[in-house]
N, C-alpha and C. Protein backbone atom coordinates (compact mmCIF):
# COMPACT_ATOMS: atom_id res chain seq x y z
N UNK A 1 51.89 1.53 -128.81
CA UNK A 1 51.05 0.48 -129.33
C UNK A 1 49.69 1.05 -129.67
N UNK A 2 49.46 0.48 -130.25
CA UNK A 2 47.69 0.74 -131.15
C UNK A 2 46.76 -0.31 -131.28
N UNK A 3 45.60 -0.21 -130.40
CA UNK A 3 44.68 -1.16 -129.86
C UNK A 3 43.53 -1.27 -131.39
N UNK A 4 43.25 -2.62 -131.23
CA UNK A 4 41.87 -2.75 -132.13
C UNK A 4 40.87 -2.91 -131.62
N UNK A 5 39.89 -2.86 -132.27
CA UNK A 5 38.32 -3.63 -131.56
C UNK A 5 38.37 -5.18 -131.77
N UNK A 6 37.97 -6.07 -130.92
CA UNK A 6 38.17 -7.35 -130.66
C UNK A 6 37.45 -7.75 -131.99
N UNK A 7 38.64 -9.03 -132.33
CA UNK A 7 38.02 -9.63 -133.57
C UNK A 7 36.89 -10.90 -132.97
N UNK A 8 36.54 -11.69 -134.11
CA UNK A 8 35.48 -13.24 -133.76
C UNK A 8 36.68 -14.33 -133.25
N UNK A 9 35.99 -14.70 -132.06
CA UNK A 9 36.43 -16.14 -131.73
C UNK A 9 37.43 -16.54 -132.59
N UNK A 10 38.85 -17.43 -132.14
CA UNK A 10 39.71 -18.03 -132.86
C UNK A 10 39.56 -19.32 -133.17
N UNK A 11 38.00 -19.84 -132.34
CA UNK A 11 38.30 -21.58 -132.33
C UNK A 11 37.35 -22.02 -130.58
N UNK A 12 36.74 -23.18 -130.61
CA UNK A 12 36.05 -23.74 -129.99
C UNK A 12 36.86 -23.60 -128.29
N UNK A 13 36.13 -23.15 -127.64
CA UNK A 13 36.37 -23.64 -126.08
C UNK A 13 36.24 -25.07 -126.02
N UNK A 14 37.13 -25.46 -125.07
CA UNK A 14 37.45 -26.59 -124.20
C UNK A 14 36.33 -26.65 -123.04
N UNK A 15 35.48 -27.60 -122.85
CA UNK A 15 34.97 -27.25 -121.27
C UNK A 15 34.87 -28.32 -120.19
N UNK A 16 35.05 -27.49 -119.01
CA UNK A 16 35.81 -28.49 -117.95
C UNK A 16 36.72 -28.39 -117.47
N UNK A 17 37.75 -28.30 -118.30
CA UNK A 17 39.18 -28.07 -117.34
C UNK A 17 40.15 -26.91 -118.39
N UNK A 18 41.08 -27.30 -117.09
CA UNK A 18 42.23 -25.88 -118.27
C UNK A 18 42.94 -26.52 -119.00
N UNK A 19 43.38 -25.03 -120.26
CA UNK A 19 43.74 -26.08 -121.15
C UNK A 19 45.69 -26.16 -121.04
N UNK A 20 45.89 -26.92 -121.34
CA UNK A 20 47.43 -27.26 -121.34
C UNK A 20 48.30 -26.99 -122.77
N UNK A 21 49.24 -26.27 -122.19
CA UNK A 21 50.23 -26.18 -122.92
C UNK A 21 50.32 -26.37 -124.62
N UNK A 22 50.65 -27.15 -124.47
CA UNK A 22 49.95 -28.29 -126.10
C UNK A 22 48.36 -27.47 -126.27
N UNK A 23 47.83 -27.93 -125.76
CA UNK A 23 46.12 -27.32 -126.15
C UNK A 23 46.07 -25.86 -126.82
N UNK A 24 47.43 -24.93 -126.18
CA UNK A 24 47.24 -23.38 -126.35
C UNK A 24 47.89 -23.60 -127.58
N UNK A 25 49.16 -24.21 -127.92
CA UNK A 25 49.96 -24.34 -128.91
C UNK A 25 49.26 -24.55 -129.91
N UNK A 26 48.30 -25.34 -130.07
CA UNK A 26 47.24 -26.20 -131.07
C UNK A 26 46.31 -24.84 -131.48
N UNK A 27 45.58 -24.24 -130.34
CA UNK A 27 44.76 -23.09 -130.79
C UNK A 27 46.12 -21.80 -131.36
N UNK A 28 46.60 -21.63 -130.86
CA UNK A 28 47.32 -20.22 -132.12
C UNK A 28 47.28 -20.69 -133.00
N UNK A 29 48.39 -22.53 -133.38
CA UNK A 29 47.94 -22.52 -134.75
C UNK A 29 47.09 -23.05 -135.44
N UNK A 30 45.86 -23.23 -135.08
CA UNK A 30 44.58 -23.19 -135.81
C UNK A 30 44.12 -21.72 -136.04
N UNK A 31 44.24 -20.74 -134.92
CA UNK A 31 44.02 -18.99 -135.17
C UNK A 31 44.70 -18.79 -136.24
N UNK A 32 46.41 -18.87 -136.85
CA UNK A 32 46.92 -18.60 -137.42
C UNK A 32 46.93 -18.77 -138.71
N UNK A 33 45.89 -19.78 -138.88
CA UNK A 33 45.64 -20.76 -140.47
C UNK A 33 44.25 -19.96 -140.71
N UNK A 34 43.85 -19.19 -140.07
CA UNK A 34 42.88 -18.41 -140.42
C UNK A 34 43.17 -17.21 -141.12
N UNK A 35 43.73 -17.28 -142.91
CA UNK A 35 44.13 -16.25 -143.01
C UNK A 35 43.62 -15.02 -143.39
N UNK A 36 41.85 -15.01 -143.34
CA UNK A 36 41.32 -14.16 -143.24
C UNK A 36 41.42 -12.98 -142.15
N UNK A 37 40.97 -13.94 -140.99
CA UNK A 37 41.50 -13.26 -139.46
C UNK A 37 42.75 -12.23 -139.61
N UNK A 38 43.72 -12.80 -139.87
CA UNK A 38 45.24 -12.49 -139.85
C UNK A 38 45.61 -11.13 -140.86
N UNK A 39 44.59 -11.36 -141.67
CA UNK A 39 44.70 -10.24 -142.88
C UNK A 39 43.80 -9.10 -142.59
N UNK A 40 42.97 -9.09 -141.54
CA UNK A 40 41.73 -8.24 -140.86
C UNK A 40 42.48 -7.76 -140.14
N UNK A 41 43.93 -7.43 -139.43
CA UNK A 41 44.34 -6.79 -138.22
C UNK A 41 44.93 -5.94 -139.00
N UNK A 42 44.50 -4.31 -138.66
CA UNK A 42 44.82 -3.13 -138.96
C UNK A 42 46.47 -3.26 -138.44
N UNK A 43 47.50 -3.08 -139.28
CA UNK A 43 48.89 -2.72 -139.11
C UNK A 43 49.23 -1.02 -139.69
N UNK A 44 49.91 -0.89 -138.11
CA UNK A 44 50.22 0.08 -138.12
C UNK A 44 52.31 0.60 -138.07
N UNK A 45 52.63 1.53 -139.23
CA UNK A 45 53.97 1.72 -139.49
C UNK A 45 54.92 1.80 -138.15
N UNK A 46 54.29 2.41 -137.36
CA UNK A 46 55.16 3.55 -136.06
C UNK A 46 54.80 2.04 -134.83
N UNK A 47 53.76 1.17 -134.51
CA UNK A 47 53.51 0.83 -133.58
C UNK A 47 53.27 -0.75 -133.67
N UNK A 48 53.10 -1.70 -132.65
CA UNK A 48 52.75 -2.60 -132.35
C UNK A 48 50.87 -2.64 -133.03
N UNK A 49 50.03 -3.54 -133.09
CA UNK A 49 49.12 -3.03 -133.15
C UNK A 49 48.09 -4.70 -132.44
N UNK A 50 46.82 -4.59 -132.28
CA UNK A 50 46.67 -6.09 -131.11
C UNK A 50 45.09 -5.78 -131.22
N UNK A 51 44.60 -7.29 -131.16
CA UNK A 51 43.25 -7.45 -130.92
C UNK A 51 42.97 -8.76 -130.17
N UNK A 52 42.17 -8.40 -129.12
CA UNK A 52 41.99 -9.44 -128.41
C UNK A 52 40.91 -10.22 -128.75
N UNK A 53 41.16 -12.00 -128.60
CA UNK A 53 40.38 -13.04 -129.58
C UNK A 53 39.82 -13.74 -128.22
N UNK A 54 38.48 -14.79 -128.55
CA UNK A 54 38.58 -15.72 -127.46
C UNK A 54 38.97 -16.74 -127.34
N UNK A 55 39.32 -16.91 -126.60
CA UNK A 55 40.50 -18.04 -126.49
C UNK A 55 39.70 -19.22 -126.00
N UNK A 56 40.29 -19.93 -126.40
CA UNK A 56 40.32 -21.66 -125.96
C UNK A 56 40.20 -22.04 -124.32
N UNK A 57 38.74 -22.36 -124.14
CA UNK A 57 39.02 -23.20 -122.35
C UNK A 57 39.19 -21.82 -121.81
N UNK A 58 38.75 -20.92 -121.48
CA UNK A 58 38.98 -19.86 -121.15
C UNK A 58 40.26 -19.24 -121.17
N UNK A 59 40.96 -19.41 -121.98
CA UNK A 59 42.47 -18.39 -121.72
C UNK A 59 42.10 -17.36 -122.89
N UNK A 60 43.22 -16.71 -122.54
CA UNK A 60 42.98 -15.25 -122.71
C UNK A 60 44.14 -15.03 -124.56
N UNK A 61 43.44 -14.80 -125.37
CA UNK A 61 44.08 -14.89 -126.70
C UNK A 61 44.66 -13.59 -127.59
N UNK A 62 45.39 -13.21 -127.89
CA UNK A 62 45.54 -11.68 -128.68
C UNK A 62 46.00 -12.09 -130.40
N UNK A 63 45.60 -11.42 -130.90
CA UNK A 63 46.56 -11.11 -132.50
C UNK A 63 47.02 -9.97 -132.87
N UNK A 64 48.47 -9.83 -132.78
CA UNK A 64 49.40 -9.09 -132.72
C UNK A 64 50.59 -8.52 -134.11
N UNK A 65 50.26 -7.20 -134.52
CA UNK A 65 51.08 -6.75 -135.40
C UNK A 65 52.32 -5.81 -135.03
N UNK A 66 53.56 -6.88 -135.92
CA UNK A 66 54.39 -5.95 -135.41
C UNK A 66 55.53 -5.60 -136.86
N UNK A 67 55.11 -3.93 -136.33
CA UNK A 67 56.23 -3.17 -137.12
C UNK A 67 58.10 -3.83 -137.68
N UNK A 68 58.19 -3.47 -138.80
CA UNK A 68 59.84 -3.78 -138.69
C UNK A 68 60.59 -3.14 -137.25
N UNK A 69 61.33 -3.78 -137.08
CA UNK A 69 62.23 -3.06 -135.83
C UNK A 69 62.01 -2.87 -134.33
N UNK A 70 60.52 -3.91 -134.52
CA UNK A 70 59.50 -3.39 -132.65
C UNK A 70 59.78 -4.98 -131.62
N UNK A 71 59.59 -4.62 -130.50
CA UNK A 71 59.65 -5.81 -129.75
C UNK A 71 58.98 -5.37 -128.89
N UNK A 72 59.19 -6.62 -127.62
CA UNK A 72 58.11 -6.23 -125.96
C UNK A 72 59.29 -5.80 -125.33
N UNK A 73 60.40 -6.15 -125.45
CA UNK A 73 61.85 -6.01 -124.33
C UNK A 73 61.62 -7.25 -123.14
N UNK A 74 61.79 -7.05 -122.37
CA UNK A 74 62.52 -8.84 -121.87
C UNK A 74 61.15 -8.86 -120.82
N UNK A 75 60.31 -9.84 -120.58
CA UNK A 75 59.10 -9.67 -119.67
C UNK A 75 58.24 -11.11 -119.23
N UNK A 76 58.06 -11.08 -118.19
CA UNK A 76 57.21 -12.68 -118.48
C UNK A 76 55.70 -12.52 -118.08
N UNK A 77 55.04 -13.29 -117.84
CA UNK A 77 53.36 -13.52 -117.76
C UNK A 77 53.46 -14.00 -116.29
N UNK A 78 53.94 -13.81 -115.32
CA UNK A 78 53.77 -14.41 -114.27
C UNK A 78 53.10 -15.67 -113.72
N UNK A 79 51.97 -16.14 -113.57
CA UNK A 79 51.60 -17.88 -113.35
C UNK A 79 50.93 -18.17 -114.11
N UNK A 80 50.80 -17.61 -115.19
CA UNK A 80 49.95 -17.93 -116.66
C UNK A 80 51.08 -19.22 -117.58
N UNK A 81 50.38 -19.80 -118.12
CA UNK A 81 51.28 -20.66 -119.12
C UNK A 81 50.66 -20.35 -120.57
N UNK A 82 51.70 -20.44 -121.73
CA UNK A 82 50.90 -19.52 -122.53
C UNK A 82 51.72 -20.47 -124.24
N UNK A 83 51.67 -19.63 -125.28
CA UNK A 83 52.23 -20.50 -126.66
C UNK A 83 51.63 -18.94 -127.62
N UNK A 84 52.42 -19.36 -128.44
CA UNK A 84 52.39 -18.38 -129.48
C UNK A 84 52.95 -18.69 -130.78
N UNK A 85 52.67 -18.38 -131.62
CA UNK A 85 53.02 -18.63 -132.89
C UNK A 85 52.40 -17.40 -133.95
N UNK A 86 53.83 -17.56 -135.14
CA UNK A 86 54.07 -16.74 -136.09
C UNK A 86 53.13 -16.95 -137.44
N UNK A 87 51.86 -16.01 -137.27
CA UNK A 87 51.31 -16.34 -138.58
C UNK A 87 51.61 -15.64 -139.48
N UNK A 88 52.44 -14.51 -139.64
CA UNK A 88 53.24 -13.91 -140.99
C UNK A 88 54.63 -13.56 -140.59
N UNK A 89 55.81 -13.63 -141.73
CA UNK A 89 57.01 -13.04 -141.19
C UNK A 89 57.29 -13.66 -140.27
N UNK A 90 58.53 -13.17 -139.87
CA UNK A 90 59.16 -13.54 -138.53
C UNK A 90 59.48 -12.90 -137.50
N UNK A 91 59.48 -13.42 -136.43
CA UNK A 91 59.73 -13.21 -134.97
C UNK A 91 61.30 -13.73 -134.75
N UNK A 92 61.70 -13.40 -133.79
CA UNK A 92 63.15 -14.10 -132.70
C UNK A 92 62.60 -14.04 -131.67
N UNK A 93 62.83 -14.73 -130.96
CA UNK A 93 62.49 -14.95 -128.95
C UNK A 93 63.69 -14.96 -128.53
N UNK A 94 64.37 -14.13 -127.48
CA UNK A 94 65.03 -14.61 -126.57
C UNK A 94 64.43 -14.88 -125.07
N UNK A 95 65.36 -15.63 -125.13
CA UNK A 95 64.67 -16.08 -123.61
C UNK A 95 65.75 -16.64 -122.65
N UNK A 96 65.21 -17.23 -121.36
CA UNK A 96 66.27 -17.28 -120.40
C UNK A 96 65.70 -18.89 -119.83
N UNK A 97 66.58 -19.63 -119.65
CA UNK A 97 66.19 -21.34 -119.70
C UNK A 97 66.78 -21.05 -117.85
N UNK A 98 65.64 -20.30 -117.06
CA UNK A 98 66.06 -20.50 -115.85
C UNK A 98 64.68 -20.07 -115.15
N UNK A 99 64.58 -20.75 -114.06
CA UNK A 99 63.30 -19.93 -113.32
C UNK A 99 63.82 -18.91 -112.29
N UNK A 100 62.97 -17.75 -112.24
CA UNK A 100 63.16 -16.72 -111.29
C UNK A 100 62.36 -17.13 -110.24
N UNK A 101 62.67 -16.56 -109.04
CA UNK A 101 61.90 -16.26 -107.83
C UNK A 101 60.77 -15.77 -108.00
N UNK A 102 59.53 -15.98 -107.64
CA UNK A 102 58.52 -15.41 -108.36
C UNK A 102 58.42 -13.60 -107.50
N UNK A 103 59.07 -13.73 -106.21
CA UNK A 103 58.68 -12.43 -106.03
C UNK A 103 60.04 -11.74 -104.71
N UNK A 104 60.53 -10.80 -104.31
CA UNK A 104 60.66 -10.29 -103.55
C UNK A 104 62.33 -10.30 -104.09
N UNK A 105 62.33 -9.86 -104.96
CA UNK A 105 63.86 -9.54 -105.32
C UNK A 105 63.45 -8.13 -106.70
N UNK A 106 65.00 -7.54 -106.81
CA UNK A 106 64.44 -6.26 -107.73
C UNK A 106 66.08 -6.24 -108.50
N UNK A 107 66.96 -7.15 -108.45
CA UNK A 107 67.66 -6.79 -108.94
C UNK A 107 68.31 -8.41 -108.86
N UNK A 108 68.90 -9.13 -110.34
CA UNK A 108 69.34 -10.51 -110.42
C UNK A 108 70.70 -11.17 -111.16
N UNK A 109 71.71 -11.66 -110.53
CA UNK A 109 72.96 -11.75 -111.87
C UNK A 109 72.69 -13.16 -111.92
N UNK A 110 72.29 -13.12 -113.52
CA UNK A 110 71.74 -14.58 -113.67
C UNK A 110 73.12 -15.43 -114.34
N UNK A 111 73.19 -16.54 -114.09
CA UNK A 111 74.27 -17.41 -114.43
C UNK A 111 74.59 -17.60 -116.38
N UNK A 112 75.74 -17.95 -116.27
CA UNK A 112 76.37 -18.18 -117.81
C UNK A 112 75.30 -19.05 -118.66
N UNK A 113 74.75 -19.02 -119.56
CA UNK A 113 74.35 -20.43 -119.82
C UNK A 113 72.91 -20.59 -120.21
N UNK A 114 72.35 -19.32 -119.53
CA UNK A 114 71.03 -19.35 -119.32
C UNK A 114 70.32 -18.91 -120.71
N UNK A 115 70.95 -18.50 -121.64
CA UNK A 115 70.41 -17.65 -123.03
C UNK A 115 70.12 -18.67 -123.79
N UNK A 116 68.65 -18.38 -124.55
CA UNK A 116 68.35 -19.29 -125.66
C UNK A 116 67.75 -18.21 -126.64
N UNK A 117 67.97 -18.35 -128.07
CA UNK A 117 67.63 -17.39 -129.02
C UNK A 117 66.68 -18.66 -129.78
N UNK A 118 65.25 -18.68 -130.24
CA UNK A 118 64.80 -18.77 -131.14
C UNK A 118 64.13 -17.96 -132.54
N UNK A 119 64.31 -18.29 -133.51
CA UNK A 119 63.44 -17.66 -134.69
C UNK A 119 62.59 -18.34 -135.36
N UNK A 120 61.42 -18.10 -135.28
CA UNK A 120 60.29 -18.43 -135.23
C UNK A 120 59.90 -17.91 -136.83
N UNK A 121 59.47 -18.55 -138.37
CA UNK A 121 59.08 -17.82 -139.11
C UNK A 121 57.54 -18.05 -139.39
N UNK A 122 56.64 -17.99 -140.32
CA UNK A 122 55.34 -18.03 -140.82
C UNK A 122 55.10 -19.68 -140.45
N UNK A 123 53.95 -20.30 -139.39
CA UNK A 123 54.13 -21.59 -139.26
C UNK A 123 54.48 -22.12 -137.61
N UNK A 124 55.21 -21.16 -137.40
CA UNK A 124 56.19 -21.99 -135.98
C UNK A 124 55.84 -21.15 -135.02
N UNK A 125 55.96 -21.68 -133.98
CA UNK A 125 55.39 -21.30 -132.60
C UNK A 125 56.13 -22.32 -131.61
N UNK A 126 55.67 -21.95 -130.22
CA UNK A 126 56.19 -22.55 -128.91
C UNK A 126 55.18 -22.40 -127.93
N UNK A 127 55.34 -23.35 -126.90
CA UNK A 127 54.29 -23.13 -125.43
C UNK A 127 55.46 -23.11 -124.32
N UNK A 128 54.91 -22.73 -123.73
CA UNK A 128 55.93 -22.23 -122.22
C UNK A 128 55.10 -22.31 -121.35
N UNK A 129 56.04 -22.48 -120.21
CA UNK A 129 55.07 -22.44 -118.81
C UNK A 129 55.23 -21.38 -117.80
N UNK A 130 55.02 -21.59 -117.09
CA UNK A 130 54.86 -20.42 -115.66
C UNK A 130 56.07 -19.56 -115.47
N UNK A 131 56.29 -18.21 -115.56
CA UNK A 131 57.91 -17.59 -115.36
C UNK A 131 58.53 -17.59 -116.33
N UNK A 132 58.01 -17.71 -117.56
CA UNK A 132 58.84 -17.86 -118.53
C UNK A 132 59.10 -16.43 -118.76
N UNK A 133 60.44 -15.71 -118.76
CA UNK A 133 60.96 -14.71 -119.61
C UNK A 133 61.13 -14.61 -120.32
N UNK A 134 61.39 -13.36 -121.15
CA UNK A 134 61.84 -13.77 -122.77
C UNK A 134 61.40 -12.34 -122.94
N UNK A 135 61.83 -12.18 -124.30
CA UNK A 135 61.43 -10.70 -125.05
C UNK A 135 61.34 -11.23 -126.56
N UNK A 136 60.02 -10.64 -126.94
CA UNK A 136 59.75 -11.06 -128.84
C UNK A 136 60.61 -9.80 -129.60
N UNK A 137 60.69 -10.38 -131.00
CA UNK A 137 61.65 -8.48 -131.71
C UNK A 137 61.03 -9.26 -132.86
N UNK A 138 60.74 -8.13 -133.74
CA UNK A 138 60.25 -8.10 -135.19
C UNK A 138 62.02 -7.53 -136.03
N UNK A 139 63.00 -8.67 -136.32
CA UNK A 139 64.17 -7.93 -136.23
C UNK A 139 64.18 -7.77 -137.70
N UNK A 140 63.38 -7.67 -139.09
CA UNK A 140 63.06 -7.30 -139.97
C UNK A 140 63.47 -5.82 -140.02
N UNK A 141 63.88 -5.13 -141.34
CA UNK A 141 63.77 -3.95 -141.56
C UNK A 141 62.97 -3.59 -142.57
N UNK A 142 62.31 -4.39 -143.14
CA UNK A 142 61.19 -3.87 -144.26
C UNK A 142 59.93 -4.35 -143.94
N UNK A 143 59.46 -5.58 -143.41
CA UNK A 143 58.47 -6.71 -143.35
C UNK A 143 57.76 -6.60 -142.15
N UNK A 144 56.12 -6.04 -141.65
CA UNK A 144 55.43 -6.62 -140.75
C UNK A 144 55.72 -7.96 -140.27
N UNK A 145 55.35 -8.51 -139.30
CA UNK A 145 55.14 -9.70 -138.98
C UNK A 145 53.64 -9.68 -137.88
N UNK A 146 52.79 -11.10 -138.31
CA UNK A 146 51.75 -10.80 -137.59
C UNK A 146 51.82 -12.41 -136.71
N UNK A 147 51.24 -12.43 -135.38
CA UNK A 147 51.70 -13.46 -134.36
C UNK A 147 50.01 -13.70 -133.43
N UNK A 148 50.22 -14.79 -133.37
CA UNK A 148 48.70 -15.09 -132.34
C UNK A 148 49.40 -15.84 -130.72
N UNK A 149 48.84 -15.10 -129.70
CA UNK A 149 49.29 -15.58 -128.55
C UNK A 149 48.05 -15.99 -127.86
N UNK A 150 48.32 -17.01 -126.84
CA UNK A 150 47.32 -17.34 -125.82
C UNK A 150 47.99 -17.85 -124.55
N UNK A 151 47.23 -17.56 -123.47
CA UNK A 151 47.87 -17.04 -122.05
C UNK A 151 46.69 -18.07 -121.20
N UNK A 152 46.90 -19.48 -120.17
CA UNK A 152 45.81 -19.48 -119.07
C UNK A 152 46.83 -19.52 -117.92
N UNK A 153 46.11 -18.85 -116.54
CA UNK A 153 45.03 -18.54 -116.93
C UNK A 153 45.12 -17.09 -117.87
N UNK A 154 44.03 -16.41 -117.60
CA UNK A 154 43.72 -15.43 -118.44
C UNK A 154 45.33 -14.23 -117.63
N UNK A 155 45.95 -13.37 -118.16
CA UNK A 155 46.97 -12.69 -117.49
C UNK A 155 46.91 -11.77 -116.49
N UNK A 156 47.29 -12.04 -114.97
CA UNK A 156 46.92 -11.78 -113.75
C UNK A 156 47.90 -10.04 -113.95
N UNK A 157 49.34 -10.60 -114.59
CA UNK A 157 50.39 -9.06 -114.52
C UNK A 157 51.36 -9.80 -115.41
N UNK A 158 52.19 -8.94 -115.73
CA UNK A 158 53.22 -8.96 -116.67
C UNK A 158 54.25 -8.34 -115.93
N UNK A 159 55.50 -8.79 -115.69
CA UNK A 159 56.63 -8.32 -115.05
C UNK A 159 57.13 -7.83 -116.06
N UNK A 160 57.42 -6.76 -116.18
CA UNK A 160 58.80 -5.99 -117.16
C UNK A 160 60.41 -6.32 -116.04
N UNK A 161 61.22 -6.37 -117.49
CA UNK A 161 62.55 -6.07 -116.93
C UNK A 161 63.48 -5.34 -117.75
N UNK A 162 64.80 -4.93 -116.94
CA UNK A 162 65.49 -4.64 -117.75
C UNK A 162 66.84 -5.37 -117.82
N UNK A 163 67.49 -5.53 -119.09
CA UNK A 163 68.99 -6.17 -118.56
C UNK A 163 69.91 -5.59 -119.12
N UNK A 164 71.09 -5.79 -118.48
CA UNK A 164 72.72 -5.19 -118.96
C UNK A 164 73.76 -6.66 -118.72
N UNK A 165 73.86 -7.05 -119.55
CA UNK A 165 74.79 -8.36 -119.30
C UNK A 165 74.23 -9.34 -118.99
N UNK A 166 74.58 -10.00 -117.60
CA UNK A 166 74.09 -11.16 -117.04
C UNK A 166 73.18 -10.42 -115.60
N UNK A 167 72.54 -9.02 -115.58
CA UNK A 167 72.18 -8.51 -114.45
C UNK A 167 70.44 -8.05 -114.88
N UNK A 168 69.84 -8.75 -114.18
CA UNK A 168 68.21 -8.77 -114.53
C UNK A 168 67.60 -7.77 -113.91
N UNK A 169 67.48 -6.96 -114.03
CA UNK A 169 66.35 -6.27 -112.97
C UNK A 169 64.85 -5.88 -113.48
N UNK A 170 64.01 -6.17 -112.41
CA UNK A 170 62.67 -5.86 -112.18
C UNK A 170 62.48 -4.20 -112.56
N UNK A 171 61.43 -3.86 -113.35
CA UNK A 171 61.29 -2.52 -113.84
C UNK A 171 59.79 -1.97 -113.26
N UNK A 172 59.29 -3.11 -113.51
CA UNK A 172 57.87 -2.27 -113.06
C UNK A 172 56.53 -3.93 -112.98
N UNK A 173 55.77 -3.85 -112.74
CA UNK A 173 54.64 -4.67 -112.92
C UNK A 173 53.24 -4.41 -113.53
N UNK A 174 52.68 -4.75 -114.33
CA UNK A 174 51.45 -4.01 -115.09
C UNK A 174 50.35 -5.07 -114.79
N UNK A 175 49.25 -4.44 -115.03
CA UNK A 175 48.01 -5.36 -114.60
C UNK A 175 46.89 -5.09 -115.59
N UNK A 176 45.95 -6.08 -115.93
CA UNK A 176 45.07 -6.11 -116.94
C UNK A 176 44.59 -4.59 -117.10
N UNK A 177 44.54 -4.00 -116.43
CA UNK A 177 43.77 -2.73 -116.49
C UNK A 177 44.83 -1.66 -116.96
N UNK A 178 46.09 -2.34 -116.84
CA UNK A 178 46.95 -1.14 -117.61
C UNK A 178 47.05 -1.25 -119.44
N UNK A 179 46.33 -2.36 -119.73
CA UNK A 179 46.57 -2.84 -121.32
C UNK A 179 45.31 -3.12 -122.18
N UNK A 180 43.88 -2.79 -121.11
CA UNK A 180 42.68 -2.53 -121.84
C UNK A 180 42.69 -1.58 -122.38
């Protein structure tokens, strides 16, 4: 991945309380209709590429370029609730319509049933809540796609995983200081 220098504000803070779900959903796509913003993020061929925005009510906001062929691989935000949406091209989400344990397991055979695939194109987005898994893919072979996310609270760690079938396992845990 290939970091930028932080772009301007995406949009007005909230003040007082946190913002909800809906609220984050609303700010990407107001970030995303900014298509100046969106057209200012250096894309890069080989890599992911990301600039961090300020977010709404204090959560924590990025704008994100991604290569044909790139994804995150399967990972969630741990007690953050968060929304994202596709301001160029398209995205797919998979994801898993189940909650995990939040902690003390390293290896999971998750039940039949649990898979949801969305595709997300220029426009569309989603909010999620706490534990949500999932992995984004830019499954394009010619076409960037560029995406605005927002996370409250701001992101404490990111669980990576890996999977083979219906068998989840825990890979590692990262923390703000591994992605400044």
């Amino acid at each position: 991945m290939t970091s930028s220098p932080a772009l301007a504000p995406g949009g007005p803070a909230v003040s007082g309380t946190a913002p909800t779900q809906a609220e984050l959903l609303d700010f990407v796509r107001r970030t995303a209709a900014d298509r100046a913003l969106v057209a200012s993020l250096p894309l890069d061929p080989q890599g992911r590429t990301w600039v961090r925005l300020e977010g709404s009510g204090g959560s924590e906001a990025w704008l994100i370029g991604w290569p044909p062929g790139t994804g995150t691989g399967w990972h969630d935000h741990a007690e953050s609730v968060g929304a994202f949406l596709t301001a160029s091209g398209e995205l797919k989400e998979n994801a898993l319509a189940a909650r995990l344990p939040a902690d003390g397991w390293r290896t999971l055979e998750l039940s039949e049933g649990v898979d949801r695939t969305r595709r997300l194109t220029t426009g569309q987005g989603r909010a999620f809540g706490r534990h949500h898994v999932h992995e984004v893919l830019n499954e394009s072979r010619t076409a960037h796609a560029v995406s605005v996310h927002a996370y409250y609270p701001p992101l404490p760690q990111i669980r990576r995983y890996s999977r083979t079938g219906q068998v989840l396992r825990l890979e590692s845990v990262e923390r703000p200081q591994d992605w400044q």
